[in-house]
Protein backbone atom coordinates (compact mmCIF):
# COMPACT_ATOMS: atom_id res chain seq x y z
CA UNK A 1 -139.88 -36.05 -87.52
CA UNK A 2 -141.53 -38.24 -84.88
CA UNK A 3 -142.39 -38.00 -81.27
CA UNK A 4 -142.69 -40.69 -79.30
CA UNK A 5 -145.89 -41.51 -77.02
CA UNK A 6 -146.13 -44.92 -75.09
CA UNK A 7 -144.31 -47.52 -77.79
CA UNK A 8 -146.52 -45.39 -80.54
CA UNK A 9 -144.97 -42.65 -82.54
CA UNK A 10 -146.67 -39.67 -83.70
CA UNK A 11 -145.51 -37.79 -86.85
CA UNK A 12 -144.74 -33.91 -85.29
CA UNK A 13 -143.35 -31.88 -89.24
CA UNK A 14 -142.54 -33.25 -92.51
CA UNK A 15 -141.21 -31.88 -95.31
CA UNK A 16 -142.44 -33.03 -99.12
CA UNK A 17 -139.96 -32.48 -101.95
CA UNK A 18 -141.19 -30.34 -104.45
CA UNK A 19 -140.42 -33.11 -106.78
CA UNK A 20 -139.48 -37.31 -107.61
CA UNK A 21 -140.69 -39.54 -105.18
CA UNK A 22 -143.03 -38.98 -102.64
CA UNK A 23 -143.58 -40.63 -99.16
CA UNK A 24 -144.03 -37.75 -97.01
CA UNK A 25 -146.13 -39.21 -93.42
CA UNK A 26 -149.22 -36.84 -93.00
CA UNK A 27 -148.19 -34.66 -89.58
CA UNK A 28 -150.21 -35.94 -86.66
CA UNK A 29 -150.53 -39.59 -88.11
CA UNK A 30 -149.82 -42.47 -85.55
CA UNK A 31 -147.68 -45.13 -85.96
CA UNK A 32 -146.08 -48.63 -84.38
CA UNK A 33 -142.43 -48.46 -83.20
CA UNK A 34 -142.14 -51.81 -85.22
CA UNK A 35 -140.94 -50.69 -88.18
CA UNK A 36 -138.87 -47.93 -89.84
CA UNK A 37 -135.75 -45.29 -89.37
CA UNK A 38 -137.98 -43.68 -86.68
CA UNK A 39 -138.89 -46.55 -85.10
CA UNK A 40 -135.75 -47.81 -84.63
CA UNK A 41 -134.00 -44.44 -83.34
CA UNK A 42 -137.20 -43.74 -80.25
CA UNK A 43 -136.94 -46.91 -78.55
CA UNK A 44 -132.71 -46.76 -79.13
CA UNK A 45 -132.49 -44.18 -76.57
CA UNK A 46 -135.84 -45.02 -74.26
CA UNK A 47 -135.97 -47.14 -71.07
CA UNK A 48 -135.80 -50.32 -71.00
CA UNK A 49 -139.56 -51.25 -70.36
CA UNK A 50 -140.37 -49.11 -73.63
CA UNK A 51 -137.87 -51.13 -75.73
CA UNK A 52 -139.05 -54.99 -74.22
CA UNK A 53 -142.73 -53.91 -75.31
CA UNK A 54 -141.92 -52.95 -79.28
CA UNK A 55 -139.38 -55.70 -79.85
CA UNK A 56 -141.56 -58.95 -79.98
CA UNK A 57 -143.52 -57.29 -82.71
CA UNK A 58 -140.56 -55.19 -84.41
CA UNK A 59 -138.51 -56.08 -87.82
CA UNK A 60 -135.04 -55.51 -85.75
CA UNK A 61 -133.70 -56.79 -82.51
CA UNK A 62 -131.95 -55.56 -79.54
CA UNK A 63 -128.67 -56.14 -80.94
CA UNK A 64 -130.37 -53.13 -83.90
CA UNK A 65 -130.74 -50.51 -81.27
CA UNK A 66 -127.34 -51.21 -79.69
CA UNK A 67 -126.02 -50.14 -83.65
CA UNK A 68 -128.41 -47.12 -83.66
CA UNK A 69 -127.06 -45.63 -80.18
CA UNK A 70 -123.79 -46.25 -81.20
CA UNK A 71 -123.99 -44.99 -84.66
CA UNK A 72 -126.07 -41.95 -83.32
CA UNK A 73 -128.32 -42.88 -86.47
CA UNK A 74 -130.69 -45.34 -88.10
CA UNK A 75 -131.93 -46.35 -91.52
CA UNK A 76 -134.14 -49.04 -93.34
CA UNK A 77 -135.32 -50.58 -96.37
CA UNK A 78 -138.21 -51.48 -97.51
CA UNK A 79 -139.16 -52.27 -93.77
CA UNK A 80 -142.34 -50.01 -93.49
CA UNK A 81 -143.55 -49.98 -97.30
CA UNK A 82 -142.17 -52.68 -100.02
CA UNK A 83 -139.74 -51.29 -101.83
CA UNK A 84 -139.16 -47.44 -100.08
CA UNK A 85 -135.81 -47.16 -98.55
């Protein structure tokens, strides 16, 4: 779960399985809004100054946060790490 600061997020609770794959983001760990579920869904639904500052250095566009609002959800693969949807 991530909390957004600036056009930074900051991880705020995770959860790690108890077993199989593992990519659990240590809580407090800072992160870009450029790549990601969680950095698509933050700048989705902030203002528009927020969203013009992560786009030129994000993986999606505009046109990607216009699907996340309307979905209500985002998701992404391999964006953040190679191979980790």
């Amino acid at each position: 779960l991530y909390r957004r600061e600036g056009t930074t997020r900051i991880c705020i609770a995770a959860l790690e399985p108890p077993a199989g794959l593992r990519d659990t983001v240590p809580i407090g760990t800072r992160l870009p809004m450029t790549a990601g579920s969680g950095a698509k869904v933050l700048p989705a639904y902030a203002d528009g100054g927020t969203q013009q500052a992560v786009l030129p250095g994000a993986k999606f566009t505009d046109r990607t946060l216009a699907e996340v609002r309307k979905r209500g959800w985002a998701q992404s693969a391999a964006e953040r790490e190679p191979g980790v949807a």
